[in-house]
N, C-alpha and C. Protein backbone atom coordinates (compact mmCIF):
# COMPACT_ATOMS: atom_id res chain seq x y z
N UNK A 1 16.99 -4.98 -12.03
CA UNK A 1 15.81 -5.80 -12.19
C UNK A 1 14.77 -5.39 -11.15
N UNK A 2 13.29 -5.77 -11.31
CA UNK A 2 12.28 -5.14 -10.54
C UNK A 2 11.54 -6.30 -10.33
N UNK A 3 10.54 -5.91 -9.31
CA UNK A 3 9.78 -7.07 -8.96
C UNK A 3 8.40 -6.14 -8.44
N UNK A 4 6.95 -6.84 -8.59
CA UNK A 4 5.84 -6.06 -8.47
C UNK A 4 5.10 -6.60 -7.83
N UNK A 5 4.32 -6.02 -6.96
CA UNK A 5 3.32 -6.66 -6.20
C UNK A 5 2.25 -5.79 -6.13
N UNK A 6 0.67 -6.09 -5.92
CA UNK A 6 -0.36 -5.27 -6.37
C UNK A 6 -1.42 -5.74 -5.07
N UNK A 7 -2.04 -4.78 -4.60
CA UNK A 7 -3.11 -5.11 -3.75
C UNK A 7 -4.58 -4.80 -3.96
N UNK A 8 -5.23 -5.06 -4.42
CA UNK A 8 -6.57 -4.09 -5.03
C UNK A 8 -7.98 -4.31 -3.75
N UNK A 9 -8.54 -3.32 -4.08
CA UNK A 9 -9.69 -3.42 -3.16
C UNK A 9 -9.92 -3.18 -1.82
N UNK A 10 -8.76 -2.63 -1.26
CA UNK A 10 -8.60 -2.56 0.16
C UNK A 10 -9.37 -1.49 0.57
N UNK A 11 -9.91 -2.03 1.80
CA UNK A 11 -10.87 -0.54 2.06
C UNK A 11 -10.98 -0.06 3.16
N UNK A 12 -9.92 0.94 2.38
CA UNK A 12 -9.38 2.24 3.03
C UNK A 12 -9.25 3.32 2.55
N UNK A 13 -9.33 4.36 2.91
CA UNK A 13 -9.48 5.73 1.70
C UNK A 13 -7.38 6.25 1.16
N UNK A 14 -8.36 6.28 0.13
CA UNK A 14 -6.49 6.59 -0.76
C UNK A 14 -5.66 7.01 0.20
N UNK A 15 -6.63 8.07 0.55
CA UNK A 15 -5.86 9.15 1.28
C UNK A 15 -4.98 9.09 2.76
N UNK A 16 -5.87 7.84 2.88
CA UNK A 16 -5.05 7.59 4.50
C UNK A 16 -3.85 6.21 4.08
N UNK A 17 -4.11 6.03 3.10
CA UNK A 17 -3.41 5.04 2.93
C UNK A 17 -1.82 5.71 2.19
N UNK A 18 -2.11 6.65 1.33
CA UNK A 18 -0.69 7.37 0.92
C UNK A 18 0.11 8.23 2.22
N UNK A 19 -0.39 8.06 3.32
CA UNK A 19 0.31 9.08 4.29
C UNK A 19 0.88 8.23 4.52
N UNK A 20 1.00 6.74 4.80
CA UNK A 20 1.92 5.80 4.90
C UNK A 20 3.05 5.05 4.08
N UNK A 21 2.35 5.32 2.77
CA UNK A 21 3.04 5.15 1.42
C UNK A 21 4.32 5.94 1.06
N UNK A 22 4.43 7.37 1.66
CA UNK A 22 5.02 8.28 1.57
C UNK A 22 5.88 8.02 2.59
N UNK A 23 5.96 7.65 3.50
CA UNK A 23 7.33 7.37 4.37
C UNK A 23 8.28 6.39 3.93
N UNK A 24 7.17 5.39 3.16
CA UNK A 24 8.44 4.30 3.00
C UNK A 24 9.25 3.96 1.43
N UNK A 25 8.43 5.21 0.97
CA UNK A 25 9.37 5.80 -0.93
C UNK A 25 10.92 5.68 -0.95
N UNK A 26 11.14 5.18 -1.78
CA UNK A 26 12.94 5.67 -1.65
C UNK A 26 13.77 5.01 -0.87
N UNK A 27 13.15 4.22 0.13
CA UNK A 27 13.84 3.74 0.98
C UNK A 27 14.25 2.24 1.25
N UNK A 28 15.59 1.21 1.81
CA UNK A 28 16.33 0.03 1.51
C UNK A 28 14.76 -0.34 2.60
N UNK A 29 14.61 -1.79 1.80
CA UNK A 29 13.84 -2.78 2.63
C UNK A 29 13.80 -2.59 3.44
N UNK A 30 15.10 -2.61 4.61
CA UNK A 30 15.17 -3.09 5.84
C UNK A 30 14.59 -2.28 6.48
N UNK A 31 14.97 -0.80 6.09
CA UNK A 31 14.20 0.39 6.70
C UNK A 31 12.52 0.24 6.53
N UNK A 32 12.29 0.48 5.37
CA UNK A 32 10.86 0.40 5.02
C UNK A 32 9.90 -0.48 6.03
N UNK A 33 10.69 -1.50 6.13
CA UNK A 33 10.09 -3.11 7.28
C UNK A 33 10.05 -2.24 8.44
N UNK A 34 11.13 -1.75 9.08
CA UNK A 34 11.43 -1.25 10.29
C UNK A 34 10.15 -0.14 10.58
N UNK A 35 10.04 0.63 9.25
CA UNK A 35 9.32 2.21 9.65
C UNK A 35 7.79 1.67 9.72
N UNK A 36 7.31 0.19 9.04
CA UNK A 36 5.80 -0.05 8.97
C UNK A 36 5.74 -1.05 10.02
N UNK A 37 6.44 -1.51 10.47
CA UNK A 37 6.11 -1.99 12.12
C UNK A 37 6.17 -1.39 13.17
N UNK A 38 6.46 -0.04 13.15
CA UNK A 38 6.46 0.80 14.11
C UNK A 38 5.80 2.15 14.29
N UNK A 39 4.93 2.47 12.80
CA UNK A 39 3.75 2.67 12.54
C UNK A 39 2.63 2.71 13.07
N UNK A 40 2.32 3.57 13.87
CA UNK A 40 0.56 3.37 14.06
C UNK A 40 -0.27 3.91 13.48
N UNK A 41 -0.90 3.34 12.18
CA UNK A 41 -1.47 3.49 11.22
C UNK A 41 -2.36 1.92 10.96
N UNK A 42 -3.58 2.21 10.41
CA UNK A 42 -4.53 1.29 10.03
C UNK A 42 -3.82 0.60 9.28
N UNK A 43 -3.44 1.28 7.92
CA UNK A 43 -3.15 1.16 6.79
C UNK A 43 -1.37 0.34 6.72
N UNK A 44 -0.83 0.19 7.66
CA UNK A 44 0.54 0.25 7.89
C UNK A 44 0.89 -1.26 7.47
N UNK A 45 0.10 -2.46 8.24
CA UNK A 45 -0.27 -3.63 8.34
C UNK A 45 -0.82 -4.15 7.21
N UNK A 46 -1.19 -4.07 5.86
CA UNK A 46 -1.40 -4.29 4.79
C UNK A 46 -0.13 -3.95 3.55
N UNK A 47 0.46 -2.73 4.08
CA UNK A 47 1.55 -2.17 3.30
C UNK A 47 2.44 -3.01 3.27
N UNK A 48 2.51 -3.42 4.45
CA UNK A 48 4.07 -4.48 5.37
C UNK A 48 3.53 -5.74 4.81
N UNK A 49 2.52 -6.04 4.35
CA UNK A 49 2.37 -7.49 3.57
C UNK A 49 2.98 -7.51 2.47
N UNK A 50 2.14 -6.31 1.97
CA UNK A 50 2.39 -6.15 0.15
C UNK A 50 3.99 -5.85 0.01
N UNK A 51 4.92 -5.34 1.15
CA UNK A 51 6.22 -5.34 1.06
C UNK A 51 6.93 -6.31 0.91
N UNK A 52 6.52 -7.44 2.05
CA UNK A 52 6.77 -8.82 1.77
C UNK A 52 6.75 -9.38 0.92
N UNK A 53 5.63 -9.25 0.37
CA UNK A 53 4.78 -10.12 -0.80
C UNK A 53 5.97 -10.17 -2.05
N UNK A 54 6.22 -8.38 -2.19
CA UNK A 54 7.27 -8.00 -3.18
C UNK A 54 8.73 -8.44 -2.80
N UNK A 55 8.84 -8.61 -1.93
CA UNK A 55 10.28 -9.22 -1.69
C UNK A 55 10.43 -10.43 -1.97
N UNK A 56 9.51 -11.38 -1.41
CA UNK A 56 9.54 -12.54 -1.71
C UNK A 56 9.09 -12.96 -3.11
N UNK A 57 8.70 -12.04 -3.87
CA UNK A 57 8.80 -12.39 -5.54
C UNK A 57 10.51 -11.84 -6.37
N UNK A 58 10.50 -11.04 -5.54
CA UNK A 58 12.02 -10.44 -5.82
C UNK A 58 13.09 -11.76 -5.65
N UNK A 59 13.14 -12.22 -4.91
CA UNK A 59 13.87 -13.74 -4.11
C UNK A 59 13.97 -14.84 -5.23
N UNK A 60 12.26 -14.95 -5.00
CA UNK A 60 11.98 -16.44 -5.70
C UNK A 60 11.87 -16.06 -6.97
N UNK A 61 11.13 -15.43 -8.00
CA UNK A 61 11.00 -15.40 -9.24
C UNK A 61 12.10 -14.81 -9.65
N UNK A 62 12.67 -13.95 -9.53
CA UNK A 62 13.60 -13.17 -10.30
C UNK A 62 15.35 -13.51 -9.41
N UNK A 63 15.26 -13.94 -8.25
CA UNK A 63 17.05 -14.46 -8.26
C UNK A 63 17.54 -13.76 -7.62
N UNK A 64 16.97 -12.20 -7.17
CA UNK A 64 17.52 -11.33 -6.52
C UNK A 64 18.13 -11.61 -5.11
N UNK A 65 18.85 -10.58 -4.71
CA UNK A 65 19.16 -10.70 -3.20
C UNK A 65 18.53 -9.96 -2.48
N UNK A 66 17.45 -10.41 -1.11
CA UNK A 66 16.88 -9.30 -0.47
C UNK A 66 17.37 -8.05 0.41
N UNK A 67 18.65 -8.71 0.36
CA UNK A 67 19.33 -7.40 1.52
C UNK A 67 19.58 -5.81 0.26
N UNK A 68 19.89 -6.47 -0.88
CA UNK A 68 20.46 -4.92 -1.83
C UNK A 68 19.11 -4.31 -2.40
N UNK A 69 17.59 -5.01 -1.67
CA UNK A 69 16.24 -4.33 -2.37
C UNK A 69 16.26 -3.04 -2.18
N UNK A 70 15.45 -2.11 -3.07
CA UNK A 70 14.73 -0.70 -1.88
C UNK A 70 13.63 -1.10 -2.86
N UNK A 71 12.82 0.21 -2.21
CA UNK A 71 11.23 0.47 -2.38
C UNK A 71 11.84 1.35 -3.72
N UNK A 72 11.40 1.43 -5.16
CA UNK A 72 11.71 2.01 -5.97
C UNK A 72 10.29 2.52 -6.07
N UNK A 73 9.54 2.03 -6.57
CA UNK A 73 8.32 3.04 -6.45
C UNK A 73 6.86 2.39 -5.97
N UNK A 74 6.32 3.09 -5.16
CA UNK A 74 5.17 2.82 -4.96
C UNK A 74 4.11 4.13 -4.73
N UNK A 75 2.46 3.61 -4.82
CA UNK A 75 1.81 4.66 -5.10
C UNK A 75 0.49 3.91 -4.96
N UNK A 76 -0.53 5.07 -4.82
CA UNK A 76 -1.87 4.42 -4.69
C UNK A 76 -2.86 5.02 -5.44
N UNK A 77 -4.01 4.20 -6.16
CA UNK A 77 -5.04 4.69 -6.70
C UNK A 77 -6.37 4.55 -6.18
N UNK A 78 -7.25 5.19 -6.78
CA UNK A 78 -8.20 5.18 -5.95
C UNK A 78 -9.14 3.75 -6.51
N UNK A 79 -9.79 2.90 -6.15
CA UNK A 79 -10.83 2.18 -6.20
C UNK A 79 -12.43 2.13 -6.50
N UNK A 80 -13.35 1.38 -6.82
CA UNK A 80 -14.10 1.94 -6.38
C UNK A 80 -14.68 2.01 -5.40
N UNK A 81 -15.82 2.73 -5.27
CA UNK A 81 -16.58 3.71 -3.96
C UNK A 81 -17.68 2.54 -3.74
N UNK A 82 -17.85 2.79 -2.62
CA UNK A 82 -18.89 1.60 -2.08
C UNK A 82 -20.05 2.65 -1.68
N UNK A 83 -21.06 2.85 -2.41
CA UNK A 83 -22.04 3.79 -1.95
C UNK A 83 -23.67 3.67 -0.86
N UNK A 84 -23.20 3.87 0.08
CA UNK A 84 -24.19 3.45 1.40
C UNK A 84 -25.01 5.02 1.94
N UNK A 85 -26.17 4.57 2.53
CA UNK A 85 -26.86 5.72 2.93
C UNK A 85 -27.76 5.77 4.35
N UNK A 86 -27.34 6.72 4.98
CA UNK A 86 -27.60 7.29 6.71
C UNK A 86 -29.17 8.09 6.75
N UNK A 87 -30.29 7.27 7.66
CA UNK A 87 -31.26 7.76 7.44
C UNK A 87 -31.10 8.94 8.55
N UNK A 88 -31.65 10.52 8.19
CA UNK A 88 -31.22 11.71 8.39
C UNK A 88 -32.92 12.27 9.03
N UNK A 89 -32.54 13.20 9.51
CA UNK A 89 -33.95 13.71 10.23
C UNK A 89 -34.92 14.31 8.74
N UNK A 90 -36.07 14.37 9.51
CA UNK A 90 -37.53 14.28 8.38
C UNK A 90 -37.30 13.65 7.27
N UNK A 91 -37.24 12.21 7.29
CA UNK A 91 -37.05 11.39 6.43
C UNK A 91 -36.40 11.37 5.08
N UNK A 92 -35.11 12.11 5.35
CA UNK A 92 -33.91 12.64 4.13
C UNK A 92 -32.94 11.00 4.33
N UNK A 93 -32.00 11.06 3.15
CA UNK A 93 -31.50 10.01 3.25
C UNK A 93 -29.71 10.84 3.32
N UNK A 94 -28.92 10.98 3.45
CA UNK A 94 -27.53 11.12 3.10
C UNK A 94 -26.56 9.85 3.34
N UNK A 95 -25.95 10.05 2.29
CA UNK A 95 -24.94 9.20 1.29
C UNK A 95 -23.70 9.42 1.97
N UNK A 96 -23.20 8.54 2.42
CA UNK A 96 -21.91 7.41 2.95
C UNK A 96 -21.07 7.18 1.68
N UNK A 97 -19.62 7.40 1.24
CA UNK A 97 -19.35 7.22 0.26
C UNK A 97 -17.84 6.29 1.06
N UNK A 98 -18.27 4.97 0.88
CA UNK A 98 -17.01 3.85 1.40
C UNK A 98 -16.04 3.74 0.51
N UNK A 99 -14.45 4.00 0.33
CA UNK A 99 -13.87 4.16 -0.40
C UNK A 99 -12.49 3.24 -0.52
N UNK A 100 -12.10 2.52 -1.53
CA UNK A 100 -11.63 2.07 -1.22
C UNK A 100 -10.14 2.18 -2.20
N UNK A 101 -8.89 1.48 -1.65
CA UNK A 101 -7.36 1.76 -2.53
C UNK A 101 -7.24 0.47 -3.55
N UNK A 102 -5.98 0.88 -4.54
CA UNK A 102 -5.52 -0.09 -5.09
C UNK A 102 -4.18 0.28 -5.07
N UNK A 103 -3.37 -0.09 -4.31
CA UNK A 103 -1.80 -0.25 -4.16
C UNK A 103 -0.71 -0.90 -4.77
N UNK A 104 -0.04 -0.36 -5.48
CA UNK A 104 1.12 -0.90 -6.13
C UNK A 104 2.67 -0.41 -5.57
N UNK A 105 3.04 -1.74 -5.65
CA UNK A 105 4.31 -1.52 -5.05
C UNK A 105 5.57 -2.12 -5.81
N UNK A 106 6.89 -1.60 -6.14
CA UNK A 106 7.65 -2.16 -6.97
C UNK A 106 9.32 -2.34 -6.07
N UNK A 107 9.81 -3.07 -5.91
CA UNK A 107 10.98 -3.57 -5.72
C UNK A 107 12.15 -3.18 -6.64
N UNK A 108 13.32 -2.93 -6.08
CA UNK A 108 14.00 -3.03 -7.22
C UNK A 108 15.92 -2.90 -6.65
N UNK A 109 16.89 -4.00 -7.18
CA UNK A 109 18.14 -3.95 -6.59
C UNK A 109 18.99 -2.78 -7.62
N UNK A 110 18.69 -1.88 -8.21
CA UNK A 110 19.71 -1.29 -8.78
C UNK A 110 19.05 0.09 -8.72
N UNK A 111 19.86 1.23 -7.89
CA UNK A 111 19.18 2.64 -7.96
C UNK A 111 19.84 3.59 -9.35
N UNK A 112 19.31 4.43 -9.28
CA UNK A 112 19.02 4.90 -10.69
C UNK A 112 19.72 6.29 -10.21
């Protein structure tokens, strides 16, 4: 059985946000908890929610036990772009492109 948790809008670029995503793939809760609190990463502290978040739907909605969870899959997409602009010498404008994730994360007690 699986359990899902979703974060949208976070703004942070995909990209810094999957370098953190990628450590904690594949791996039992306990670890995953362990590796994003010890993390120094921006992005680390939002992950470790949405981990929670998924555990504790794993628990309460679905019956599961949290100790037999792992991270079965998670992954990030991109959002949209928040488009801002830096006034530049002889009155040019250049474009700031603020970017932001949408994170999904899935729970799950039975490996495959």
């Amino acid at each position: 059985m699986e359990a899902k948790a979703q974060l949208n809008m976070i703004r942070i670029s995909p990209r810094k946000v999957r370098l953190v995503v990628d450590t904690i793939r594949n791996k039992s809760v306990a670890q995953a908890v362990a590796v994003l609190q010890n993390l120094d990463k921006v992005s680390a502290e939002p992950i470790l929610k949405l981990l929670n978040s998924a555990i504790a739907n794993a628990v309460n909605n679905n019956g599961m036990e949290a100790d037999k969870l792992f991270v079965k899959t998670v992954y990030v997409n991109e959002g949209p772009t928040l488009k801002r602009f830096r006034p530049r010498a002889h009155g040019r404008a250049y474009e700031i492109l603020k970017r932001t994730s949408h994170i999904t994360l899935i729970v799950s007690d039975v490996r495959n």
